[in-house]
N, C-alpha and C. Protein backbone atom coordinates (compact mmCIF):
# COMPACT_ATOMS: atom_id res chain seq x y z
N UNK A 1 -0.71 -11.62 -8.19
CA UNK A 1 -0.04 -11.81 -6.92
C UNK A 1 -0.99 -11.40 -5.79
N UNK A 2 -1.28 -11.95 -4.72
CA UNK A 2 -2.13 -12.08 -3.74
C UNK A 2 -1.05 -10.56 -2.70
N UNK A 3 -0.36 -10.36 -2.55
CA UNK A 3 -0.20 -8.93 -2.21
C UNK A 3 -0.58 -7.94 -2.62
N UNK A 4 -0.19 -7.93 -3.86
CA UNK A 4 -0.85 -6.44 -5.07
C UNK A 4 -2.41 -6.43 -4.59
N UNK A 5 -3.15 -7.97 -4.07
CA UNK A 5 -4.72 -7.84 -4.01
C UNK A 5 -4.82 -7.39 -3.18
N UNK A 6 -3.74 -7.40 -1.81
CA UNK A 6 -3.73 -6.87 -0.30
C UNK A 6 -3.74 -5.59 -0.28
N UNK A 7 -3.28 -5.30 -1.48
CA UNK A 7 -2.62 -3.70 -1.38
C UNK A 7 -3.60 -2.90 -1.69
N UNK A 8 -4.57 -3.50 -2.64
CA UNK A 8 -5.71 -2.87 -3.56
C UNK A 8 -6.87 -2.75 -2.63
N UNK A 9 -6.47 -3.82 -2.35
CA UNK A 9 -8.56 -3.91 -1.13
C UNK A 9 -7.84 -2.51 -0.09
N UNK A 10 -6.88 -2.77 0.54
CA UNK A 10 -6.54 -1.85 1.47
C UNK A 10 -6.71 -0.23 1.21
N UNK A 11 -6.27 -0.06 -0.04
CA UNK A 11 -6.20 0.78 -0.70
C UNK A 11 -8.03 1.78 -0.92
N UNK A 12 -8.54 0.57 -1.06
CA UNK A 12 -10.07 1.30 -1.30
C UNK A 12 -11.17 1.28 0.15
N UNK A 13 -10.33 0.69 0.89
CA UNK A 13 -11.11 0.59 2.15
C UNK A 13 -10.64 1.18 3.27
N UNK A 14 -9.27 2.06 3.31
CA UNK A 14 -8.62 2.65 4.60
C UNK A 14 -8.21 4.01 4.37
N UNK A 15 -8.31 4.36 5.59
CA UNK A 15 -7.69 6.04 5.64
C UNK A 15 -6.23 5.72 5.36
N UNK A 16 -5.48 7.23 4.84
CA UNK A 16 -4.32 7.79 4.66
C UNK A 16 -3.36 6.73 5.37
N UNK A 17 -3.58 7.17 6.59
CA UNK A 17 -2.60 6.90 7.65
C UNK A 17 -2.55 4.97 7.94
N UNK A 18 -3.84 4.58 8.30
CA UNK A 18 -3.84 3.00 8.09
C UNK A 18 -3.46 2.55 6.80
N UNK A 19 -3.70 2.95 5.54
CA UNK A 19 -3.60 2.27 4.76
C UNK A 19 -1.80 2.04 4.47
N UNK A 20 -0.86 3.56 5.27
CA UNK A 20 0.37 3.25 4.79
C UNK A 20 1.20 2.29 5.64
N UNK A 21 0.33 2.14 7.07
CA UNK A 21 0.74 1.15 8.14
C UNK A 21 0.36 -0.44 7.56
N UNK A 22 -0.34 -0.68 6.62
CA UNK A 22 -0.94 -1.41 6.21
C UNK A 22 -0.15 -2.46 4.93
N UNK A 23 0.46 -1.14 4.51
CA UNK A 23 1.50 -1.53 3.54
C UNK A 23 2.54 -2.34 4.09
N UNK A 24 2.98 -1.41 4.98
CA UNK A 24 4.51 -1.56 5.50
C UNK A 24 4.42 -3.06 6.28
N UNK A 25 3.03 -3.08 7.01
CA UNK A 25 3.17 -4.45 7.20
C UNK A 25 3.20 -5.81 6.18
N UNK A 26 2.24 -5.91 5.42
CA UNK A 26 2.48 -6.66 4.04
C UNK A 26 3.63 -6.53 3.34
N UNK A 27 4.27 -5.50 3.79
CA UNK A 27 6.20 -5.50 3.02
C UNK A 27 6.88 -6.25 3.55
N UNK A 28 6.78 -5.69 4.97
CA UNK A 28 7.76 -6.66 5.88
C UNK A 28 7.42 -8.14 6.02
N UNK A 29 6.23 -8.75 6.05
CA UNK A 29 5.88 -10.30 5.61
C UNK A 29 6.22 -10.69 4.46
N UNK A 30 6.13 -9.65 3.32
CA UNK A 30 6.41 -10.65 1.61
C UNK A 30 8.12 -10.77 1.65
N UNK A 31 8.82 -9.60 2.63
CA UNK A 31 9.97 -9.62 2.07
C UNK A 31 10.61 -11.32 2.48
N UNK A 32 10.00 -11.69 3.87
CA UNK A 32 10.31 -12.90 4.00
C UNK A 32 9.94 -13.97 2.81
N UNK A 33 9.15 -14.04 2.22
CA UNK A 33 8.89 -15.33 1.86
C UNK A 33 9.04 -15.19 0.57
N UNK A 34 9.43 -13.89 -0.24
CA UNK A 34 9.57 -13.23 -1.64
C UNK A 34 10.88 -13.26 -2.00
N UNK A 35 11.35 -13.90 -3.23
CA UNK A 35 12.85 -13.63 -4.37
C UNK A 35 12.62 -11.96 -3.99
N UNK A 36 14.29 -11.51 -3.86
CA UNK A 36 14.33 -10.46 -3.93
C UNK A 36 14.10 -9.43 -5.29
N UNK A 37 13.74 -10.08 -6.33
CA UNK A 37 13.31 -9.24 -7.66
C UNK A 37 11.45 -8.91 -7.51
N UNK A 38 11.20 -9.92 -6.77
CA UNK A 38 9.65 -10.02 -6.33
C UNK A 38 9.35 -9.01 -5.28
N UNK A 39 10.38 -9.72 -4.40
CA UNK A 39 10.04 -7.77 -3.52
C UNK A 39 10.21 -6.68 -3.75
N UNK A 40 11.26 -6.57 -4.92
CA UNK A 40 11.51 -4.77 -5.45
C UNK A 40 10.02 -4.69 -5.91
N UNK A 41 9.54 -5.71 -7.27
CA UNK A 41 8.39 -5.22 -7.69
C UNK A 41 7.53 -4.77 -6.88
N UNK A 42 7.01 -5.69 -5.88
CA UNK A 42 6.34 -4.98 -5.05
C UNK A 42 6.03 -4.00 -3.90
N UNK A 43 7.42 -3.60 -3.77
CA UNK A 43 7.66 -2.36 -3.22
C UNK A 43 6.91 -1.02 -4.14
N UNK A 44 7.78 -1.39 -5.48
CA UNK A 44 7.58 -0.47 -6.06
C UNK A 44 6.21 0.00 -6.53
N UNK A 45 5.04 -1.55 -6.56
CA UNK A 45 3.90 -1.02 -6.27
C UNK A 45 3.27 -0.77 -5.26
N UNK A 46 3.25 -0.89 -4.01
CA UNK A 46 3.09 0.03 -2.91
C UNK A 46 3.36 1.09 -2.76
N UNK A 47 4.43 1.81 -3.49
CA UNK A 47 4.91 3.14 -3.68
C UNK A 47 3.99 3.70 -4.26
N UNK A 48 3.53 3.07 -5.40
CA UNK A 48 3.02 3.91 -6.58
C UNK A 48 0.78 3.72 -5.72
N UNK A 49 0.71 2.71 -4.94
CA UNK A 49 -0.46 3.00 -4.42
C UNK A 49 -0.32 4.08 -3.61
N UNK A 50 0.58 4.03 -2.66
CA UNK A 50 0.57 4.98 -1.68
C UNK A 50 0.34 6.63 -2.53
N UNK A 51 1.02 6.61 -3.43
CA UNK A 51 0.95 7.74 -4.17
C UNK A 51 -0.09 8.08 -4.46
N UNK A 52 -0.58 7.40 -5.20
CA UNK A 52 -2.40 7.36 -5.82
C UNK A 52 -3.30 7.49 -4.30
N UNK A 53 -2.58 6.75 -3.27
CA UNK A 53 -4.18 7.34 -2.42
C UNK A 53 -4.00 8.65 -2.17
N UNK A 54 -2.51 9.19 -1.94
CA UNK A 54 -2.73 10.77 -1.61
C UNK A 54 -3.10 11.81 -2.44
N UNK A 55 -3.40 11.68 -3.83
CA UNK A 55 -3.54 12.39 -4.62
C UNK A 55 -5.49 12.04 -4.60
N UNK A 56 -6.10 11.33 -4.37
CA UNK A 56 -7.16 10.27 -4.00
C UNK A 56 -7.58 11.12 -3.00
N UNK A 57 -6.79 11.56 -2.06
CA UNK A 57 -7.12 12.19 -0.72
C UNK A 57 -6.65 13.18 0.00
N UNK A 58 -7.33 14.39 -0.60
CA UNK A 58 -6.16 15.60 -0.16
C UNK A 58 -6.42 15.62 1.31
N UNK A 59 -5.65 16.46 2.07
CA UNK A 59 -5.67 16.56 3.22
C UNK A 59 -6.29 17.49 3.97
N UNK A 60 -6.95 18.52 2.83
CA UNK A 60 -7.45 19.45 2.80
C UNK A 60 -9.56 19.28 3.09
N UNK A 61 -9.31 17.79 2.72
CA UNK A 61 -10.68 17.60 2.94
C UNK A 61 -11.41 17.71 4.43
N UNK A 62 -12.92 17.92 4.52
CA UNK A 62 -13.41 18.26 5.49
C UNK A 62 -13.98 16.73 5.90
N UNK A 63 -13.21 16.46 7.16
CA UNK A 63 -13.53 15.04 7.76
C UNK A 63 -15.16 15.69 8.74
N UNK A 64 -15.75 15.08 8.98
CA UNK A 64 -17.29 14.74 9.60
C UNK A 64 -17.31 13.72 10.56
């Protein structure tokens, strides 16, 4: 699915904060044009990226 790819590139190329603005926009576009069993799935993997980048990126790190 060409979202999950949206989600992934985003995922390895954006900070914390863009990448969850990033999501939410690609949610709100698939939900239009997505069966609603298609959008749970992919909610539910946006959830589970979002998760993985914060564990990916503590907050604790020293930005430069």
């Amino acid at each position: 699915m060409t979202c999950k790819e949206l989600l992934d590139d985003a995922m390895l190329g954006c900070a914390d904060l863009v990448f969850k603005d990033i999501c939410l926009e690609i949610l709100a576009k698939a939900k239009q044009v997505l069966a609603p069993e298609q959008f749970e799935e992919l909610s539910f993997y946006a959830a589970e990226r979002i998760k993985e980048k914060r564990i990916r990126s503590p907050r604790n790190r020293v930005k430069i």
